[in-house]
PDB file of N, CA and C in Angstrom:
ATOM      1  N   UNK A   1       0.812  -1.198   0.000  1.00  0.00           N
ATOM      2  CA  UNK A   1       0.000   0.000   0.000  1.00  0.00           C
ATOM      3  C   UNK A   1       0.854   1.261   0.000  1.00  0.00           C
ATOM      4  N   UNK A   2       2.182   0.866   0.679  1.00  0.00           N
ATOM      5  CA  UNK A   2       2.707   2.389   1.029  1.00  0.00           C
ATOM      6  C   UNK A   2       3.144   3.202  -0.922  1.00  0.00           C
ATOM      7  N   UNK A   3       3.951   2.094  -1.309  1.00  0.00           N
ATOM      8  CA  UNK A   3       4.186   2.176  -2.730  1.00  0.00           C
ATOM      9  C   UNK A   3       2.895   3.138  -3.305  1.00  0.00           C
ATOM     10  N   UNK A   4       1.818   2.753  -3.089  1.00  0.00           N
ATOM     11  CA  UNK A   4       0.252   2.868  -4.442  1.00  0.00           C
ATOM     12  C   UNK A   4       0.255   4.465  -3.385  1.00  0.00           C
ATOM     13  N   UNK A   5       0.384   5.032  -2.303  1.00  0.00           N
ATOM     14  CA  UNK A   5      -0.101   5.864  -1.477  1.00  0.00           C
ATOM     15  C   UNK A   5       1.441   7.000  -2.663  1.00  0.00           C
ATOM     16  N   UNK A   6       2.595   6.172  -2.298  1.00  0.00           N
ATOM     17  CA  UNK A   6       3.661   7.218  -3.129  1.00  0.00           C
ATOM     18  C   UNK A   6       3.341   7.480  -4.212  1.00  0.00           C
ATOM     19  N   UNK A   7       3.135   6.651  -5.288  1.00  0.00           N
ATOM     20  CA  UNK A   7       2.816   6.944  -6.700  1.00  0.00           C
ATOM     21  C   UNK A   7       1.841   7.991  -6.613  1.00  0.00           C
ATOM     22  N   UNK A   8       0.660   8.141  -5.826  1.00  0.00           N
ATOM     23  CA  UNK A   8      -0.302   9.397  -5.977  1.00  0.00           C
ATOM     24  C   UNK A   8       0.091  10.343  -5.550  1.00  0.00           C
ATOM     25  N   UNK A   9       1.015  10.007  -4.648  1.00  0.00           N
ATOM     26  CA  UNK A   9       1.235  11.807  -3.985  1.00  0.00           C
ATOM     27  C   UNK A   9       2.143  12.191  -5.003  1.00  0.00           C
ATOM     28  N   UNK A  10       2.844  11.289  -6.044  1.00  0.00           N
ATOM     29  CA  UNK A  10       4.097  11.768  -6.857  1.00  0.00           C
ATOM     30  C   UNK A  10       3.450  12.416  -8.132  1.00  0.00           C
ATOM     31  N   UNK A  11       2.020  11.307  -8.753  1.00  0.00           N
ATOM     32  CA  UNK A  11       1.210  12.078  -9.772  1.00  0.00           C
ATOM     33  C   UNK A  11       0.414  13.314  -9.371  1.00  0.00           C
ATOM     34  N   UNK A  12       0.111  13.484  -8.230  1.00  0.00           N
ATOM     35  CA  UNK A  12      -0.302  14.918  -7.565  1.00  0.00           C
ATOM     36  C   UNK A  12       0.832  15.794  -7.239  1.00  0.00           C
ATOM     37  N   UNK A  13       1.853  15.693  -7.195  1.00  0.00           N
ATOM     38  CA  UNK A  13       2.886  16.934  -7.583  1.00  0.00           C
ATOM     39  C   UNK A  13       3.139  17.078  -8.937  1.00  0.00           C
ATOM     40  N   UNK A  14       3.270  16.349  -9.587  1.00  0.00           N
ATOM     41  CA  UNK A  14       3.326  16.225 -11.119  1.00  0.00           C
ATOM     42  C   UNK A  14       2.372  17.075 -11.478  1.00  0.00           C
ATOM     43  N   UNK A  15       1.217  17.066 -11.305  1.00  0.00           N
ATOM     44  CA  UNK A  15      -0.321  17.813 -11.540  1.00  0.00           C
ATOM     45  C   UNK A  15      -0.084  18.870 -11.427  1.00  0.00           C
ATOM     46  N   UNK A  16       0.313  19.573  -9.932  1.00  0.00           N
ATOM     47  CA  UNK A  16       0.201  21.151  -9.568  1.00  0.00           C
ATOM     48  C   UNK A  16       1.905  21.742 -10.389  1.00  0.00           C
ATOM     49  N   UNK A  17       3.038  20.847 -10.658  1.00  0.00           N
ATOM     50  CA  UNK A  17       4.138  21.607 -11.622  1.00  0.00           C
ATOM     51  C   UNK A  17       3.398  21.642 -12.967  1.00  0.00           C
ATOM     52  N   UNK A  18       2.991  20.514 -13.242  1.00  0.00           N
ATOM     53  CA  UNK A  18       2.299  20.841 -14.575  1.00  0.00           C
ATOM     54  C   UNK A  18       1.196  22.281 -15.025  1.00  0.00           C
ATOM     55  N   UNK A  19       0.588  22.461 -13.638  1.00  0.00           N
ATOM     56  CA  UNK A  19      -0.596  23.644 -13.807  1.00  0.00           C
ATOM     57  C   UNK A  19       0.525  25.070 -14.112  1.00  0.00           C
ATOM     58  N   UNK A  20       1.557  24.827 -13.060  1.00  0.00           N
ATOM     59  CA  UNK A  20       2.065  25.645 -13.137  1.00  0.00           C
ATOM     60  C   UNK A  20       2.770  26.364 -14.498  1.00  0.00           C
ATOM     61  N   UNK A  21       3.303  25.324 -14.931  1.00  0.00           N
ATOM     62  CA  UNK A  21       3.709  25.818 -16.063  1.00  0.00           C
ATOM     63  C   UNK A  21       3.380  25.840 -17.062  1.00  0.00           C
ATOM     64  N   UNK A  22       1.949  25.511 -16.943  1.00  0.00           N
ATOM     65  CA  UNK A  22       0.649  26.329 -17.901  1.00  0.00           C
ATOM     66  C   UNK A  22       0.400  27.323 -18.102  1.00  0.00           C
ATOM     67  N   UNK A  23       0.174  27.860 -16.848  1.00  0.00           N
ATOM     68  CA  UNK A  23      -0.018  29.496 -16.239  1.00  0.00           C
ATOM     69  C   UNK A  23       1.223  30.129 -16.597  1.00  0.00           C
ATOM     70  N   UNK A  24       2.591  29.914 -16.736  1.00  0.00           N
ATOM     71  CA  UNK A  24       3.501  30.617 -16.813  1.00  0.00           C
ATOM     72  C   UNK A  24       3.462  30.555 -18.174  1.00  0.00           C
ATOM     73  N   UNK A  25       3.347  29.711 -19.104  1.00  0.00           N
ATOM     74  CA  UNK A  25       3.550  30.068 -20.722  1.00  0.00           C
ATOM     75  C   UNK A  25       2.000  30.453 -21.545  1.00  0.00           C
ATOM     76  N   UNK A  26       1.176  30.431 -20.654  1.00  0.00           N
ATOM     77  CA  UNK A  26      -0.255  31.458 -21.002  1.00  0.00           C
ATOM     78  C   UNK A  26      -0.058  32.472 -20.834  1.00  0.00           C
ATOM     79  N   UNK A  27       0.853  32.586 -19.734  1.00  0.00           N
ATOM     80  CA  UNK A  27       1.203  34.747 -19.123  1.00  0.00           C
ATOM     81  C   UNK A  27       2.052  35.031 -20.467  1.00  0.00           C
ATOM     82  N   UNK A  28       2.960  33.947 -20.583  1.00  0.00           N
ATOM     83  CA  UNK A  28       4.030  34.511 -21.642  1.00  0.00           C
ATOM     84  C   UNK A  28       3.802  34.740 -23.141  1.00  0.00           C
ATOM     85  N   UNK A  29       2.704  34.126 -23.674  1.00  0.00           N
ATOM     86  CA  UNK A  29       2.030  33.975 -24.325  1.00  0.00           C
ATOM     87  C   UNK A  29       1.159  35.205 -24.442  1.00  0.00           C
ATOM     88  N   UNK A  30       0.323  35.506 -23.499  1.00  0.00           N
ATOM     89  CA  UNK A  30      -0.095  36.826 -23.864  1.00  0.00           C
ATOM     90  C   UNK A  30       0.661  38.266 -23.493  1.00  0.00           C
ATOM     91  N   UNK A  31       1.939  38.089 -22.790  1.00  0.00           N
ATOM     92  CA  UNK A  31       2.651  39.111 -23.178  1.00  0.00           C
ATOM     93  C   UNK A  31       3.649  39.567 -24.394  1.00  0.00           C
ATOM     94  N   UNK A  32       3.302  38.539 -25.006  1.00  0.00           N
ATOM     95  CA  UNK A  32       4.686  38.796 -26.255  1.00  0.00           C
ATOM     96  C   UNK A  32       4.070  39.761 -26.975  1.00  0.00           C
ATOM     97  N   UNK A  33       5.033  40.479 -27.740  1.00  0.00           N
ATOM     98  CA  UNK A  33       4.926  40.739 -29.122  1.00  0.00           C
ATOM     99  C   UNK A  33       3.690  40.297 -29.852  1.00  0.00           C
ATOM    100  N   UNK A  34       3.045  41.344 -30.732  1.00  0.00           N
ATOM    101  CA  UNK A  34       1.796  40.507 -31.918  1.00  0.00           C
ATOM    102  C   UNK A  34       3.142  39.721 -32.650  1.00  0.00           C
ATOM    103  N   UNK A  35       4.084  40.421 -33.315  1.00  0.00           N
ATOM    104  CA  UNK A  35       4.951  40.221 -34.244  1.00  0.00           C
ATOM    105  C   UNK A  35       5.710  38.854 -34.379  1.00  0.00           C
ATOM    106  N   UNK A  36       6.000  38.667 -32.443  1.00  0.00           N
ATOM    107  CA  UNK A  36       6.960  37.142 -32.162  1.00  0.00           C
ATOM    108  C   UNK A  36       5.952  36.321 -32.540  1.00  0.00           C
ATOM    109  N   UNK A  37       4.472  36.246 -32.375  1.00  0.00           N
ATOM    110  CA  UNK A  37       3.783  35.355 -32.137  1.00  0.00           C
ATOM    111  C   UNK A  37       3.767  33.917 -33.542  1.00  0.00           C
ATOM    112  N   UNK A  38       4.110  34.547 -34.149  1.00  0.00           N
ATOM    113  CA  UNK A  38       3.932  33.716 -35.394  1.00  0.00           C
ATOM    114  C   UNK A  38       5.823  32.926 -35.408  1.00  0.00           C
ATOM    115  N   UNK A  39       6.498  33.283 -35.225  1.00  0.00           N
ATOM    116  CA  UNK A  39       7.722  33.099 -35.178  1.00  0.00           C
ATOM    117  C   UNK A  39       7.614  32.021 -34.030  1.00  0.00           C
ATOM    118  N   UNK A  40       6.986  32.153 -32.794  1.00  0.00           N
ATOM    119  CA  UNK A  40       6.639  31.011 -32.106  1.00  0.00           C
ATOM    120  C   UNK A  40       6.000  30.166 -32.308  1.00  0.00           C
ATOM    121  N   UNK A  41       5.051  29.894 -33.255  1.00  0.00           N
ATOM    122  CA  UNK A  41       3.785  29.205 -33.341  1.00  0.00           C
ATOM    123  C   UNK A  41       4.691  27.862 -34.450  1.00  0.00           C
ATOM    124  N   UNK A  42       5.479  28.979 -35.219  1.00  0.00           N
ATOM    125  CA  UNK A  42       6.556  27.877 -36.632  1.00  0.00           C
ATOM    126  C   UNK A  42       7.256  27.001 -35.512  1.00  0.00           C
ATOM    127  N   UNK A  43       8.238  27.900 -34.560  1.00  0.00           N
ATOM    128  CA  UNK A  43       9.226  26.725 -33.545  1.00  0.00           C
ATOM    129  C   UNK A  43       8.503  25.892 -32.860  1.00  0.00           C
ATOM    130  N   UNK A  44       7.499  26.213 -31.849  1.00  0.00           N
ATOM    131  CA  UNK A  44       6.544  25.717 -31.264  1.00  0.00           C
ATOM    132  C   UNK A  44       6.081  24.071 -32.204  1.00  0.00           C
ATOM    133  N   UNK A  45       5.796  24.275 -33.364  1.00  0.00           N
ATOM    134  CA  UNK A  45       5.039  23.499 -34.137  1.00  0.00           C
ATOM    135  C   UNK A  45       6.321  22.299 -34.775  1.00  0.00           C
ATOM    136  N   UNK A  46       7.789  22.762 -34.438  1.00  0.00           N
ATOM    137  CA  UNK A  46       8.815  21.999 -35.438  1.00  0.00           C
ATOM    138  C   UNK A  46       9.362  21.375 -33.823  1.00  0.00           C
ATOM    139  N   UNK A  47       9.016  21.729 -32.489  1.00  0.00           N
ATOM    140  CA  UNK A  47       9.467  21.251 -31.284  1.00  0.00           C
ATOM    141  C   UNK A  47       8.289  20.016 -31.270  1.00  0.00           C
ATOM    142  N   UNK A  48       7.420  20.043 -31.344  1.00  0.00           N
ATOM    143  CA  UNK A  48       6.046  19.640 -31.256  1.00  0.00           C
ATOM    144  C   UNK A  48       6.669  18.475 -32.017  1.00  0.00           C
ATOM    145  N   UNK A  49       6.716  18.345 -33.006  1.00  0.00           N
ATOM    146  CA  UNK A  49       7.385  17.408 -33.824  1.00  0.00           C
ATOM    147  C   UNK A  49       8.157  16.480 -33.602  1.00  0.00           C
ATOM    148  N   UNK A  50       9.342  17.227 -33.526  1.00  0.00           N
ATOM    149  CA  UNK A  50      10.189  16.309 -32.816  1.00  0.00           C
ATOM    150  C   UNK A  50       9.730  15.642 -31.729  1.00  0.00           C
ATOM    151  N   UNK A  51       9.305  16.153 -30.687  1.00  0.00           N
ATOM    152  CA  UNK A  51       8.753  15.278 -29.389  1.00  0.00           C
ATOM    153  C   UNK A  51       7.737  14.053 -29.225  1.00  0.00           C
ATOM    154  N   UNK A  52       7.170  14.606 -30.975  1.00  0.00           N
ATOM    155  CA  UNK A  52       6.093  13.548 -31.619  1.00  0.00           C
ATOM    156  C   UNK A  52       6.890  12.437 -31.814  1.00  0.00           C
ATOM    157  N   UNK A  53       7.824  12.350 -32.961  1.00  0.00           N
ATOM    158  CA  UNK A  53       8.468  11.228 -33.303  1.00  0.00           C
ATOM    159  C   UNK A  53       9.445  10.520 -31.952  1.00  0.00           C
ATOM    160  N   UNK A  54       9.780  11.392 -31.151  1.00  0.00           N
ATOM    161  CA  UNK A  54      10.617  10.528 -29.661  1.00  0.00           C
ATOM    162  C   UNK A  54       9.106   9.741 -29.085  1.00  0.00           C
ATOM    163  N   UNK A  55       7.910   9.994 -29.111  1.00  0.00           N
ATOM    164  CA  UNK A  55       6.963   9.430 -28.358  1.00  0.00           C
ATOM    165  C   UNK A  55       6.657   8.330 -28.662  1.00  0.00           C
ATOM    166  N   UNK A  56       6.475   8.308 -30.100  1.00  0.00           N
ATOM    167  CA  UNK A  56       6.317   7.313 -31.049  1.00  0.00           C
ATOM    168  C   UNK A  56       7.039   6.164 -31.284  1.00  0.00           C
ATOM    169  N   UNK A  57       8.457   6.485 -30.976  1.00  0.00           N
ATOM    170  CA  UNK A  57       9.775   5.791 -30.978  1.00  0.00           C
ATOM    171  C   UNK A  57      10.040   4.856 -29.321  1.00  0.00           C
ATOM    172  N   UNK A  58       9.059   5.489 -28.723  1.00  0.00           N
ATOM    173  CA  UNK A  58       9.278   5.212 -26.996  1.00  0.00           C
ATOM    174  C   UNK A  58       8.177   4.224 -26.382  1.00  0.00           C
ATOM    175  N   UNK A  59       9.032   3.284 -25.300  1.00  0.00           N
ATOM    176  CA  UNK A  59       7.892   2.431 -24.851  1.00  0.00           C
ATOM    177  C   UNK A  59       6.969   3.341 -23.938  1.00  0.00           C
ATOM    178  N   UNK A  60       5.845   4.343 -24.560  1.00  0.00           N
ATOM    179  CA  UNK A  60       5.250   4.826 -23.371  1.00  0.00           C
ATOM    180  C   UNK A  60       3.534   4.990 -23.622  1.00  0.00           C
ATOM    181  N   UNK A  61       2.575   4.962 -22.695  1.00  0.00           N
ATOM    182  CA  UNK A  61       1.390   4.647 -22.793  1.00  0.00           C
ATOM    183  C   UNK A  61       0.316   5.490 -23.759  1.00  0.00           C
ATOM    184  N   UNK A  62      -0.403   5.326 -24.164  1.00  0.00           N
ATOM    185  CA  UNK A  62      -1.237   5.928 -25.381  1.00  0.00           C
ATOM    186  C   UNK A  62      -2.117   7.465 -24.764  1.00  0.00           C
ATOM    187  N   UNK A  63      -2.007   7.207 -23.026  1.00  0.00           N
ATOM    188  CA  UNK A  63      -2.534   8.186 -22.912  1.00  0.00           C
ATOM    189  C   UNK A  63      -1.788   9.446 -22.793  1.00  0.00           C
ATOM    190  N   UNK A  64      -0.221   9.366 -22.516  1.00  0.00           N
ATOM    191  CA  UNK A  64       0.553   9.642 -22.517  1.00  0.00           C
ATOM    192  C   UNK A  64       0.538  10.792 -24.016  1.00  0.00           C
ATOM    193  N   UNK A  65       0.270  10.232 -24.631  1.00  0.00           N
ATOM    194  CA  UNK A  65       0.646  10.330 -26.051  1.00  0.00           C
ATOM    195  C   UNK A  65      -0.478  11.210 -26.997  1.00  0.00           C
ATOM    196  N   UNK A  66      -1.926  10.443 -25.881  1.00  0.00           N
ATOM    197  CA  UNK A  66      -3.112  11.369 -26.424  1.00  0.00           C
ATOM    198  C   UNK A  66      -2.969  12.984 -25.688  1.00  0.00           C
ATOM    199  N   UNK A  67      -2.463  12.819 -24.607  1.00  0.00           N
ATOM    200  CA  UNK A  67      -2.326  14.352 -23.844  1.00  0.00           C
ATOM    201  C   UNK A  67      -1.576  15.272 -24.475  1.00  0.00           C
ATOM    202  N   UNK A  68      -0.320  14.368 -25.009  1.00  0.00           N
ATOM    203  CA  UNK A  68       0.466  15.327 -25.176  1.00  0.00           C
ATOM    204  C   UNK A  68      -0.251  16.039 -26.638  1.00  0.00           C
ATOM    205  N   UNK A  69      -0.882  15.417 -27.791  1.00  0.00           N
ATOM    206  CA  UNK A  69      -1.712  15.931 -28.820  1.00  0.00           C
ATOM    207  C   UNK A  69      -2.400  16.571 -28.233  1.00  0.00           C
ATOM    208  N   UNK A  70      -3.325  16.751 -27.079  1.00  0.00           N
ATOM    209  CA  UNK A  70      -4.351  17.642 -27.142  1.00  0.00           C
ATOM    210  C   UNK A  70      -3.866  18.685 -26.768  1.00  0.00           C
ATOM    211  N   UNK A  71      -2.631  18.608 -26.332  1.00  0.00           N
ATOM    212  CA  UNK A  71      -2.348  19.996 -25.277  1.00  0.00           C
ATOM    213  C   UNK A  71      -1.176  20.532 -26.714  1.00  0.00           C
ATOM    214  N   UNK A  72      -0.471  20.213 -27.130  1.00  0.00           N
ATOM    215  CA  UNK A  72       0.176  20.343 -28.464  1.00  0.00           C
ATOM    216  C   UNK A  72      -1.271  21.476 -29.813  1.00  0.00           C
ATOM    217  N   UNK A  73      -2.537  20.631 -29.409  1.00  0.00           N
ATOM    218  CA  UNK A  73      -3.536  21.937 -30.161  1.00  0.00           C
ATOM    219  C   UNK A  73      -3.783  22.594 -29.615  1.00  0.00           C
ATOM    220  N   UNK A  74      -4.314  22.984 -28.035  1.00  0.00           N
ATOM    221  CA  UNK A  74      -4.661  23.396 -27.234  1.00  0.00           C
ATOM    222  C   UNK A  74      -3.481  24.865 -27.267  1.00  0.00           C
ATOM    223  N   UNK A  75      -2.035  24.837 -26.933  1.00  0.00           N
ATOM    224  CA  UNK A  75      -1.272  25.817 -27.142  1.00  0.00           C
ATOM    225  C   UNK A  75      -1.119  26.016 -28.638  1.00  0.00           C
ATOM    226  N   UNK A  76      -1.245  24.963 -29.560  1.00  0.00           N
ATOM    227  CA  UNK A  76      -0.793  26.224 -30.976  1.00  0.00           C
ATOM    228  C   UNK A  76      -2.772  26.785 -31.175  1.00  0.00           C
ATOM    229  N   UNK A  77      -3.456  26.630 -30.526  1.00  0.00           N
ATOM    230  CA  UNK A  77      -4.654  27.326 -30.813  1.00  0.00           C
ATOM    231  C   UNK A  77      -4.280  28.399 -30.464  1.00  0.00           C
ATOM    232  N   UNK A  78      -4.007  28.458 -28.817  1.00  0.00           N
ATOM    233  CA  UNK A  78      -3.615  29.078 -27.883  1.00  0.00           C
ATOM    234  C   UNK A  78      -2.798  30.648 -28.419  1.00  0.00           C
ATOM    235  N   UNK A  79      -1.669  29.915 -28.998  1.00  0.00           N
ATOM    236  CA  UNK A  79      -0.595  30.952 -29.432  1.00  0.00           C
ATOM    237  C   UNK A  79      -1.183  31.556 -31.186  1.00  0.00           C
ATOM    238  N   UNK A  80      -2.003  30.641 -31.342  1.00  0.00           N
ATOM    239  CA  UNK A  80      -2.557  31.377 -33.081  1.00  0.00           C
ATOM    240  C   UNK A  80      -3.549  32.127 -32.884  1.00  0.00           C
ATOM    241  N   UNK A  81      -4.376  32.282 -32.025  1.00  0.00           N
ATOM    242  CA  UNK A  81      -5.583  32.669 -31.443  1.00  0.00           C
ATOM    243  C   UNK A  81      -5.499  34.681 -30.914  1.00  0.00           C
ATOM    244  N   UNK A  82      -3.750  34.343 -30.494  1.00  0.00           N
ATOM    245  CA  UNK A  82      -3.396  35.527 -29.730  1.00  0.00           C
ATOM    246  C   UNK A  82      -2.700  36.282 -31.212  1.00  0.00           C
ATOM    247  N   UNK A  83      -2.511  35.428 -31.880  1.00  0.00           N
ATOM    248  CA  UNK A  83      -1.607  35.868 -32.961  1.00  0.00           C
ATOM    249  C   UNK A  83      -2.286  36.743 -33.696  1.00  0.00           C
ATOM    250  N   UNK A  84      -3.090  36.145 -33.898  1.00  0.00           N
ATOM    251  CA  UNK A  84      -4.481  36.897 -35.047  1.00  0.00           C
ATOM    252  C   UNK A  84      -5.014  38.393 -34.327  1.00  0.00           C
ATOM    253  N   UNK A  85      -4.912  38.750 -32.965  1.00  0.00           N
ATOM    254  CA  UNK A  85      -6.093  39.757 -32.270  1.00  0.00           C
ATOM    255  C   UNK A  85      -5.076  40.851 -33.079  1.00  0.00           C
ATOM    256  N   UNK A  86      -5.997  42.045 -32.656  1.00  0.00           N
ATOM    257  CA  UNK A  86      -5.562  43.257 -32.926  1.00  0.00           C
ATOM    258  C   UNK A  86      -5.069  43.781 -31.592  1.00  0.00           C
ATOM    259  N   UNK A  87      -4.668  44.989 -31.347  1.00  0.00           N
ATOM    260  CA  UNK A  87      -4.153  45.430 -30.167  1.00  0.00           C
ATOM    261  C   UNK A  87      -5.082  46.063 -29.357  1.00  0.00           C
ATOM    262  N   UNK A  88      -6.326  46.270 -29.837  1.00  0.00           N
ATOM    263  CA  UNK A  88      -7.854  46.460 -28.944  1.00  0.00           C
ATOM    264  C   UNK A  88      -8.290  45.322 -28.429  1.00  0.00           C
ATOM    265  N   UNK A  89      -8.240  44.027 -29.701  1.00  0.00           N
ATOM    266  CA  UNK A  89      -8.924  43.194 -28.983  1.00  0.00           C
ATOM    267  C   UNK A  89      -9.139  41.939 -27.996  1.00  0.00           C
ATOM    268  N   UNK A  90      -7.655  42.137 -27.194  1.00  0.00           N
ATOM    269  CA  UNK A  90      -7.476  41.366 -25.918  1.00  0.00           C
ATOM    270  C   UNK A  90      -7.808  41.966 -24.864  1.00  0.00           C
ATOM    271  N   UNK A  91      -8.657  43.153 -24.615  1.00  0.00           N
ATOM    272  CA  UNK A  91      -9.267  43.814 -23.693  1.00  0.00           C
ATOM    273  C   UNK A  91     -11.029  43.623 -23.710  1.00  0.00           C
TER     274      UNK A  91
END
C-alpha cells in the first residue's frame, strides 16, 4: 500500500508543476509581441514534432501520447488565437 499511497502523492505533484507551467507560458504567451507570435507558433510546431516522433519511438502509454496531442492543439490554438487579435482586442 505504502508504494500505491507514493505513486499518488508523486502524480499529484506532477499535476500542480504541470498547472504551473501552464499558467507561466499562457502569461508569456499573452505578453509577447503581436509580431513574435507567429515566429513562435513555426518553432513551437517543429518542437512539437520532434517530441512527436521521440513518443512514437518510446515504450510509453497511449494516454501519454493522447495528452500530449491535445495539449500540443490546445497551445498552438492558444498561441494562433493571440496571434491573429488586434491590439484592442485582448481587452
Amino acid at each position: 500500500m505504502k508504494n500505491l499511497q507514493e505513486a499518488t502523492e508523486r502524480i499529484c505533484d506532477l499535476k500542480g508543476s504541470l498547472v504551473a507551467m501552464d499558467a507561466l507560458v499562457t502569461a508569456l504567451i499573452h505578453v509577447m509581441p503581436r509580431e513574435m507570435r507567429a515566429e513562435l507558433l513555426s518553432t513551437f510546431e517543429g518542437h512539437a514534432e520532434v517530441a512527436r516522433n521521440v513518443l512514437l519511438h518510446t515504450p510509453i502509454s497511449e494516454h501519454s501520447i493522447a495528452a500530449f496531442e491535445r495539449d500540443v492543439r490546445r497551445t498552438s490554438a492558444l498561441i494562433g488565437a493571440h496571434h491573429h487579435l488586434t491590439p484592442t482586442s485582448r481587452h
